[in-house]
Protein backbone atom coordinates (compact mmCIF):
# COMPACT_ATOMS: atom_id res chain seq x y z
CA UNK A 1 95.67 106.34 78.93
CA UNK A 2 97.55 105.56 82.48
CA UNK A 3 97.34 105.38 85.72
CA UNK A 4 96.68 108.84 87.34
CA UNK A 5 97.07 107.92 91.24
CA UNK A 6 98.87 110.73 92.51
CA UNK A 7 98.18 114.93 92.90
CA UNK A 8 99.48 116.08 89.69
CA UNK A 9 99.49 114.45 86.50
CA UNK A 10 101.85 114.87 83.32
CA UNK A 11 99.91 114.68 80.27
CA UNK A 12 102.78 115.28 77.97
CA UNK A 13 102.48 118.68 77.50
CA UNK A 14 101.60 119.98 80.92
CA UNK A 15 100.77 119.66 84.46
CA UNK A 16 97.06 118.88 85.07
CA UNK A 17 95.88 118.22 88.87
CA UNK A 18 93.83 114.68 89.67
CA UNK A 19 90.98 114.13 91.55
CA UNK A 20 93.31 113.16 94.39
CA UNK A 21 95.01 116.56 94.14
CA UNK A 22 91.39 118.49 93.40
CA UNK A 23 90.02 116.73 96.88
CA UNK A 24 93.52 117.24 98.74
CA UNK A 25 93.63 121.15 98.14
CA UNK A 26 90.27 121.42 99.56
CA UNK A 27 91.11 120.09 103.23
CA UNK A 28 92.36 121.82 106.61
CA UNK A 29 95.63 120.99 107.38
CA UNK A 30 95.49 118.35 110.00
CA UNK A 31 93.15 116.56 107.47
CA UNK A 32 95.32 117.18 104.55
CA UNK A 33 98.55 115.36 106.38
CA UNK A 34 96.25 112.23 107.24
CA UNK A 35 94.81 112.31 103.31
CA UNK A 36 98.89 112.09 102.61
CA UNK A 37 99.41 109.33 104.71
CA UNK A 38 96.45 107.45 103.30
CA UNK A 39 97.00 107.67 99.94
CA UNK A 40 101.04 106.65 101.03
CA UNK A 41 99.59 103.42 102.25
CA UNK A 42 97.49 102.55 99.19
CA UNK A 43 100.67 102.52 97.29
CA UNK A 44 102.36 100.77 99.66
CA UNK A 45 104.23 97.34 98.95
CA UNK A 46 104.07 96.38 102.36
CA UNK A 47 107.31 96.48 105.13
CA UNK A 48 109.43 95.71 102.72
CA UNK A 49 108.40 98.78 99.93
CA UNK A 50 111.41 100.94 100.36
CA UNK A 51 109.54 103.79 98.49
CA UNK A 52 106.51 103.93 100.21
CA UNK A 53 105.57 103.71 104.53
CA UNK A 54 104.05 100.20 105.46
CA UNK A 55 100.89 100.18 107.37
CA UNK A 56 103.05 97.87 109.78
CA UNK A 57 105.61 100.85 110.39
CA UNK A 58 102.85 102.84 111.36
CA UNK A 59 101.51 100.28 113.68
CA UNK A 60 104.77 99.47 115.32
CA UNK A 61 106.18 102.96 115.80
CA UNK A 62 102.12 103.93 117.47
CA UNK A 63 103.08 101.14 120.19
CA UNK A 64 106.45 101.67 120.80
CA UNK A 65 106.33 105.18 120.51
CA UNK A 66 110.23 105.61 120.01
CA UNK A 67 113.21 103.94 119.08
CA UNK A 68 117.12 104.18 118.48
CA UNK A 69 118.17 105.09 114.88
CA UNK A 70 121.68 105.26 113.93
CA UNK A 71 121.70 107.37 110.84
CA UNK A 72 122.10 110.88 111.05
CA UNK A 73 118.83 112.68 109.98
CA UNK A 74 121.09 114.89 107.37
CA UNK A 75 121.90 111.73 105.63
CA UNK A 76 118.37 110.12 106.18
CA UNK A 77 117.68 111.01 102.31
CA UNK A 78 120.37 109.44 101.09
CA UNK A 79 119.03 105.63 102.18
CA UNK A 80 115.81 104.43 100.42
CA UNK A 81 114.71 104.49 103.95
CA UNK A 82 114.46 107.66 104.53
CA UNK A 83 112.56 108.54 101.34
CA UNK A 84 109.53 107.90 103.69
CA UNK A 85 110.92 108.48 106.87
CA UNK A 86 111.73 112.16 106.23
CA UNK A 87 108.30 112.61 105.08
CA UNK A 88 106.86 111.78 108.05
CA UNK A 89 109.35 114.03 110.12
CA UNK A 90 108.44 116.83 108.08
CA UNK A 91 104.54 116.01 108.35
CA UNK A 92 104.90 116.49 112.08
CA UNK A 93 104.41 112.84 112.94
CA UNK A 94 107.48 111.68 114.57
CA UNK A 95 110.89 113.89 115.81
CA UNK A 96 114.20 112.79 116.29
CA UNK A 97 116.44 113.48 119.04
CA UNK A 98 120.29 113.30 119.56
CA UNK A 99 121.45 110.29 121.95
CA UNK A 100 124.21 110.47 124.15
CA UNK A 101 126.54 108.49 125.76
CA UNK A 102 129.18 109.15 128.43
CA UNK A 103 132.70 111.09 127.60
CA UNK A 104 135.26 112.85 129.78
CA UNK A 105 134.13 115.25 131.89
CA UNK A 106 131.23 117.22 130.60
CA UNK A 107 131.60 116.29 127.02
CA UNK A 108 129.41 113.72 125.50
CA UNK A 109 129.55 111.81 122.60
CA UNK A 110 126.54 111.60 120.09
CA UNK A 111 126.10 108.24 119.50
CA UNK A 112 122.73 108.35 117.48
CA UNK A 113 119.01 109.53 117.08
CA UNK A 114 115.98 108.67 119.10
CA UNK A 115 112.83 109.17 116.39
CA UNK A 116 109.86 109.13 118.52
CA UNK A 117 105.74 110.25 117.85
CA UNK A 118 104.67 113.05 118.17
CA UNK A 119 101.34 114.11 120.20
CA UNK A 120 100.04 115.65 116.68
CA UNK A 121 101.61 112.07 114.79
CA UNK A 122 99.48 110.06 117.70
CA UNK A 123 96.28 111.70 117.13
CA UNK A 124 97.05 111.14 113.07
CA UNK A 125 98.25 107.94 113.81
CA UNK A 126 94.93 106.39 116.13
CA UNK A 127 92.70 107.87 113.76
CA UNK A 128 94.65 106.12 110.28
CA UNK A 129 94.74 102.78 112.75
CA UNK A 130 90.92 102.66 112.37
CA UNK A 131 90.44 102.54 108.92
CA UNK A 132 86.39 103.13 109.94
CA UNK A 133 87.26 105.68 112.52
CA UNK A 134 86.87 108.58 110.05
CA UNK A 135 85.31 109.03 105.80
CA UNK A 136 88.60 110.44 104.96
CA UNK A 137 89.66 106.96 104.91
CA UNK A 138 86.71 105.68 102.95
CA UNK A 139 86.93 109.19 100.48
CA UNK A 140 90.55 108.15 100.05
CA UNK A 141 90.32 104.41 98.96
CA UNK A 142 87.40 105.42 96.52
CA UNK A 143 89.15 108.20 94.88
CA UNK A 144 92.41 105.76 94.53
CA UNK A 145 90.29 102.95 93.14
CA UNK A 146 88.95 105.36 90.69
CA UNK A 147 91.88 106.52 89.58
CA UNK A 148 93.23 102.62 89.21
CA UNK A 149 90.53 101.71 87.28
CA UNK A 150 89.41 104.52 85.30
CA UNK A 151 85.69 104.41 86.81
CA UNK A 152 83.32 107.78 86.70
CA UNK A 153 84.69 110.91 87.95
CA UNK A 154 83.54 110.73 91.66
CA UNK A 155 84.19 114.05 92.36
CA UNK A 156 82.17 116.17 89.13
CA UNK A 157 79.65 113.11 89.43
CA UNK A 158 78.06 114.34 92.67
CA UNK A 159 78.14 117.71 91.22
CA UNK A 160 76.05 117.58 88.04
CA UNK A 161 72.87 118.97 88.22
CA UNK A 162 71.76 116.16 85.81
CA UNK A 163 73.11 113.11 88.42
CA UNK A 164 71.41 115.33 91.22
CA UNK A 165 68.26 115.40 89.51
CA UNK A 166 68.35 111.54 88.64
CA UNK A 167 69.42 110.87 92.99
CA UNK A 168 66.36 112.96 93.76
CA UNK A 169 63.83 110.95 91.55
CA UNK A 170 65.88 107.88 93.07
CA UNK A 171 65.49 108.71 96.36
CA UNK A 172 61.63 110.06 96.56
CA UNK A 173 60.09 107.67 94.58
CA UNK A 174 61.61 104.78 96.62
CA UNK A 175 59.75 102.38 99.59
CA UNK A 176 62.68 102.58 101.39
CA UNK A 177 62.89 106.18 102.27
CA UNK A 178 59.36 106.61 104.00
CA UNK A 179 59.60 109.01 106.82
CA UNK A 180 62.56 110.59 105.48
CA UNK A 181 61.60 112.12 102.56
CA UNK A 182 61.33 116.15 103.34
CA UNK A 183 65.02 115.27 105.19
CA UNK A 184 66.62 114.27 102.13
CA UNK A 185 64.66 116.57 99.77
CA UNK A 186 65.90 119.47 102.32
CA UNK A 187 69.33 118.33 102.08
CA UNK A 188 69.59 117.86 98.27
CA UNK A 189 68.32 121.93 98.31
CA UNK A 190 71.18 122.95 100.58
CA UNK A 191 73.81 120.57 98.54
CA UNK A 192 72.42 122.52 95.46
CA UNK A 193 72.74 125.70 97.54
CA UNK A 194 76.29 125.46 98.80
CA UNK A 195 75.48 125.22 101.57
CA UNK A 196 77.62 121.73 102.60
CA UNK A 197 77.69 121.38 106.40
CA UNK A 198 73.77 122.08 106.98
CA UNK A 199 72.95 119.54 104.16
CA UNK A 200 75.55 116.80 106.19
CA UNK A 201 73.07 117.26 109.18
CA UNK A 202 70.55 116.62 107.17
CA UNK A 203 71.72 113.50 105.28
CA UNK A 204 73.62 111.76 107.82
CA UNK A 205 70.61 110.67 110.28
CA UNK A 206 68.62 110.29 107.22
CA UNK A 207 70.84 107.80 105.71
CA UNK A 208 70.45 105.70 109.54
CA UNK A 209 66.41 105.69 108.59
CA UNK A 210 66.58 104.63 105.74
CA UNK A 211 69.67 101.81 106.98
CA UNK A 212 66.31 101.24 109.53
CA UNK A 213 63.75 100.81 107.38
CA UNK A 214 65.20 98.27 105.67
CA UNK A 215 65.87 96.38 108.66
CA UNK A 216 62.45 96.49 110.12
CA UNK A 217 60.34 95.90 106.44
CA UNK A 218 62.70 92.70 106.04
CA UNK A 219 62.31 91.36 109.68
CA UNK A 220 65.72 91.26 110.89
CA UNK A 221 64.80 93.07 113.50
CA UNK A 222 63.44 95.93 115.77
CA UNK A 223 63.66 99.89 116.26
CA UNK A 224 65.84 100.10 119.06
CA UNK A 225 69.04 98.91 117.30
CA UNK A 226 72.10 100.85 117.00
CA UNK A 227 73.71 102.13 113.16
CA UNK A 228 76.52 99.22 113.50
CA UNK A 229 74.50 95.97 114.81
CA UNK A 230 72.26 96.73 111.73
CA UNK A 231 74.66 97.28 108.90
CA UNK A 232 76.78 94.16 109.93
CA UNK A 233 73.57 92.06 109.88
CA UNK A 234 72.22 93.75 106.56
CA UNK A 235 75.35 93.02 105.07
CA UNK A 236 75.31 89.10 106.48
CA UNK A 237 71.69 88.53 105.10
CA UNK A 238 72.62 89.65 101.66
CA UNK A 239 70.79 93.38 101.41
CA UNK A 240 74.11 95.88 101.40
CA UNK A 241 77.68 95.04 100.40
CA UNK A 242 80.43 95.08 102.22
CA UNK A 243 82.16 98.02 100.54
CA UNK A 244 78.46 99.99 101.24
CA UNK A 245 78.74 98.98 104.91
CA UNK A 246 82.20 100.37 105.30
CA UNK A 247 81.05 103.81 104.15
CA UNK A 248 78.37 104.10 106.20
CA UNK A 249 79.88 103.47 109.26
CA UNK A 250 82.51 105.62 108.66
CA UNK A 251 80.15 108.49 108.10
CA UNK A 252 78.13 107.25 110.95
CA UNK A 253 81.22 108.06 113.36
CA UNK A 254 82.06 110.96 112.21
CA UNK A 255 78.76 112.54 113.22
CA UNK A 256 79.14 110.55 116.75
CA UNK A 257 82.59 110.98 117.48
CA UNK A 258 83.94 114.07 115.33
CA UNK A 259 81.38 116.00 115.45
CA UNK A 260 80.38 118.50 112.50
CA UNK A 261 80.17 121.57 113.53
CA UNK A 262 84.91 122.08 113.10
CA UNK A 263 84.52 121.11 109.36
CA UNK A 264 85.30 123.64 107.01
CA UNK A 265 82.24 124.28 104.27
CA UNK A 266 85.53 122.69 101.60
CA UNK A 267 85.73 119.26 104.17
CA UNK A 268 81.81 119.18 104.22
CA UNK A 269 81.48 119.07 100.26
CA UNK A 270 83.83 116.28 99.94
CA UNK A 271 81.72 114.38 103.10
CA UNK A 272 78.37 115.12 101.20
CA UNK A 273 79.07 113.62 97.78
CA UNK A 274 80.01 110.68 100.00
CA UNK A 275 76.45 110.63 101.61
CA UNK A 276 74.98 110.70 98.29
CA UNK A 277 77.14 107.57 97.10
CA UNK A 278 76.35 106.12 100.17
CA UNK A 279 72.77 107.04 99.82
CA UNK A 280 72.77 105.82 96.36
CA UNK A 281 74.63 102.60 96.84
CA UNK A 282 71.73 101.54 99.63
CA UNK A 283 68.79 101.82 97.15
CA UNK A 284 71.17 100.14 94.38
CA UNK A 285 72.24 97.19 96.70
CA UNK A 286 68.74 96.88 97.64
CA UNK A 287 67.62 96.34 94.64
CA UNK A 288 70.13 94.21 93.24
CA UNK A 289 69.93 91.61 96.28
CA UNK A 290 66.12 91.87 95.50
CA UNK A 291 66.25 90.94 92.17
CA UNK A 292 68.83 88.41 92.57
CA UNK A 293 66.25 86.74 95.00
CA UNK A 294 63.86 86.92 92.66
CA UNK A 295 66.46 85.10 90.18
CA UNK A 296 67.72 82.26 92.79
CA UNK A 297 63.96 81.61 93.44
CA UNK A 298 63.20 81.09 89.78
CA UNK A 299 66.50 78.75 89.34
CA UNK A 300 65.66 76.96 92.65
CA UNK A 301 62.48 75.54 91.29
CA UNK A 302 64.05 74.59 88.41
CA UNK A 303 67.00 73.11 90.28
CA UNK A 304 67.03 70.09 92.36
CA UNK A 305 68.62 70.12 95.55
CA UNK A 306 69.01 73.98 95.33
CA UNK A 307 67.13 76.41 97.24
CA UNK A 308 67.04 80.25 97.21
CA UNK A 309 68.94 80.52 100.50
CA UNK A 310 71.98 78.44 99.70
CA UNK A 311 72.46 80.19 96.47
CA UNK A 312 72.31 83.29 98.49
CA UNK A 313 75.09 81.77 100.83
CA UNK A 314 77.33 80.40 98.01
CA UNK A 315 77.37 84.29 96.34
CA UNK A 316 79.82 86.22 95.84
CA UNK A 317 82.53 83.77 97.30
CA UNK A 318 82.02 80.20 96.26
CA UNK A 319 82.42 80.96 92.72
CA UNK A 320 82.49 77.43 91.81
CA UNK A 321 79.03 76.80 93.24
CA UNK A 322 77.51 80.31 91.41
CA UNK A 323 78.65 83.02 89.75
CA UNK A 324 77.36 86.31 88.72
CA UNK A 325 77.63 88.77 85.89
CA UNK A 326 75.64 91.81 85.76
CA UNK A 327 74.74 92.76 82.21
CA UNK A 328 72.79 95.83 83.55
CA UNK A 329 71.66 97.95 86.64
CA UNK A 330 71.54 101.88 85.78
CA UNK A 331 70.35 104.81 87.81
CA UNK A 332 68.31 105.84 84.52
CA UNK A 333 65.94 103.28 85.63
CA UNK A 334 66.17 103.75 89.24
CA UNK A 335 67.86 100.30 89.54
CA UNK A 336 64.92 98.91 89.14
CA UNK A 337 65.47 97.44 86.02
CA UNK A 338 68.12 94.21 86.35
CA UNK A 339 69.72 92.03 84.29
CA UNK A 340 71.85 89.32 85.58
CA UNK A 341 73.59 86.45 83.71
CA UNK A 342 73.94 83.40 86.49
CA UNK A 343 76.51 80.72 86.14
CA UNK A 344 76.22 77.49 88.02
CA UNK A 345 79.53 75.69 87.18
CA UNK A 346 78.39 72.34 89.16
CA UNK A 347 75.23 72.29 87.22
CA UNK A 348 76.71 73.43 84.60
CA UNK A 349 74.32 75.76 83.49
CA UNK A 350 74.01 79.54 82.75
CA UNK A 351 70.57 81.37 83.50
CA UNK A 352 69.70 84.48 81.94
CA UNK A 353 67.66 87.02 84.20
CA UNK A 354 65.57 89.83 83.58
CA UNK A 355 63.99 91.79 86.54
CA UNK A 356 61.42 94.88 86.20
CA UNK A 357 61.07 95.36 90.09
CA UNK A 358 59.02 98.43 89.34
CA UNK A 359 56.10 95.69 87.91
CA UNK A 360 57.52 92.57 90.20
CA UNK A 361 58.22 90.77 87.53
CA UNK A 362 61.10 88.46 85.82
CA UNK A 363 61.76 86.51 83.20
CA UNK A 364 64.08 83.29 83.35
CA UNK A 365 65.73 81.45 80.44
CA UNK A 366 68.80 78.56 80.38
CA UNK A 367 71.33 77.37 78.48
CA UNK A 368 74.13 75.13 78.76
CA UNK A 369 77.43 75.57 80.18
């Protein structure tokens, strides 16, 4: 099996389109040159990728905003330069211009090209910038990743009835979701129904109540924070991931900056299966940093001159103090059932843990490194 990370795919015997290409025929066109662009600059070597635009190009050229270029644009193809160059002419984000210089008389000579931006390439262009400024970003990077490493089909996941059925028993049988219940059982109903950009109001300010009840019921802190203060602090005291935190925000801002009410019913799909991962990640980082406090307790006691808190400090980076595999953690259980194998190289000791959060219990054993 290989790599799919493009639009189309060659099987061998025909032309099959990816999930890349299924989600790319589905958006407008201003959103379907900046899904281009982002999936250019996940395959991107970098400024000196000769193939693919750099992320520093597109940085540079959105400050300076034009620049002298002394290749014709006819013969732009013919230098690995212009392989990316020309497709961002013919995207609409930058134009070129002839430069002239002084003759006899009236007559001129051309002496180059001027490529500046675009006022469509510098709305494109602000927006890319921010990689949290907009989900199409966030939509993007998952899809690639998936696509890389051959993970479930985001796309037809968020679209079986079965997986819907399994969010919903997730989701209103969970302490986390009090007071938003009918919300999210309203907007599963007008997922199921098609009908996309109704059930996007609905999820989006439930997904910030349920981001608040987990800040209040953990005492971080009060009711009158904003969406960002609390993510970046979740994420610091070990209940959300990074990766979970990133997708929030970004649907977060589209509702207070973009607005909702210009997507097309196509755009909204894509944006809803990514309030349902986002949704769904929540309750599953939730209960994974639960158990693994549960865990670090149990090893704490055991371990002198280790607490609960600088285990949860050392993880996920300091690999060398602990290190974490997780054996299981399913949606069939409602991630309530964990199972974590725990390496502590300077101890040199691995603990096996076992967490039933539905009955608040876990078991504990050790063995040696």
């Amino acid at each position: 099996m290989e790599s799919k990370n493009s639009l189309f795919h060659w099987n061998g015997e025909k032309w099959r389109v990816t999930n890349l290409g299924l989600a790319f025929i589905k958006l407008s066109s201003m959103q379907a040159v900046k899904f281009l662009i982002l999936l250019e600059l996940h395959q991107s070597g970098g400024k000196d990728d000769v193939w693919h635009v750099s992320r520093n190009y597109l940085e540079w050229i959105y400050t300076t905003k034009k620049y002298f270029f002394d290749y014709p644009p006819d013969e732009i193809p013919e230098i690995y330069l212009g392989k990316w160059l020309r497709r961002l002419i013919e995207m609409g984000i930058i134009e070129f211009e002839i430069a002239y210089e002084g003759g006899v008389g009236n007559f001129q000579y051309d002496v180059g090209y001027i490529i500046k931006v675009t006022k469509f390439g510098e709305v494109i262009l602000e927006i890319i910038l921010d990689s949290e400024s907009d989900p199409l970003s966030t939509f993007v990077e998952m899809l690639y990743r998936q696509e890389l490493n051959f993970s479930p089909d985001l796309l037809s996941y968020y679209s079986n009835s079965e997986t819907i059925e399994k969010l919903r028993g997730l989701f209103l049988n969970s302490e986390i979701v009090k007071g938003q219940g009918n919300e999210i059982k309203a907007g599963l109903k007008s997922f199921q129904d098609m009908n996309y950009i109704s059930s996007l109001k609905t999820f989006i300010p439930s997904i910030e109540g349920v981001v608040r009840n987990i800040y209040v019921d953990k005492s971080i802190g009060g009711t009158d924070k904003d969406l960002e203060p609390m993510l970046d602090q979740l994420q610091s005291n070990r209940w959300i991931t990074k990766e979970t935190r990133a997708l929030v925000i970004s649907l977060g801002r589209t509702k207070k900056v973009h607005g909702l009410e210009g997507l097309f019913e196509q755009e909204a799909q894509i944006y809803c299966r990514m309030t349902l991962k986002a949704l769904e990640d929540i309750h599953k980082n939730f209960y994974f940093f639960t158990a693994l406090r549960m865990c670090f307790k149990k090893i704490a006691e055991k371990e002198p001159h280790t607490t609960t808190g600088s285990l949860l400090s050392a993880y996920p980076k300091k690999r060398d103090e602990v290190h974490l595999q997780v054996k299981e953690h399913l949606l069939d259980t409602n991630y309530k059932k964990i199972e974590l194998l725990c390496t502590l190289p300077k101890h040199k000791k691995v603990y096996e843990c076992k967490a039933d959060l539905e009955k608040n219990n876990i078991e504990i054993s050790e063995s040696p490194l």
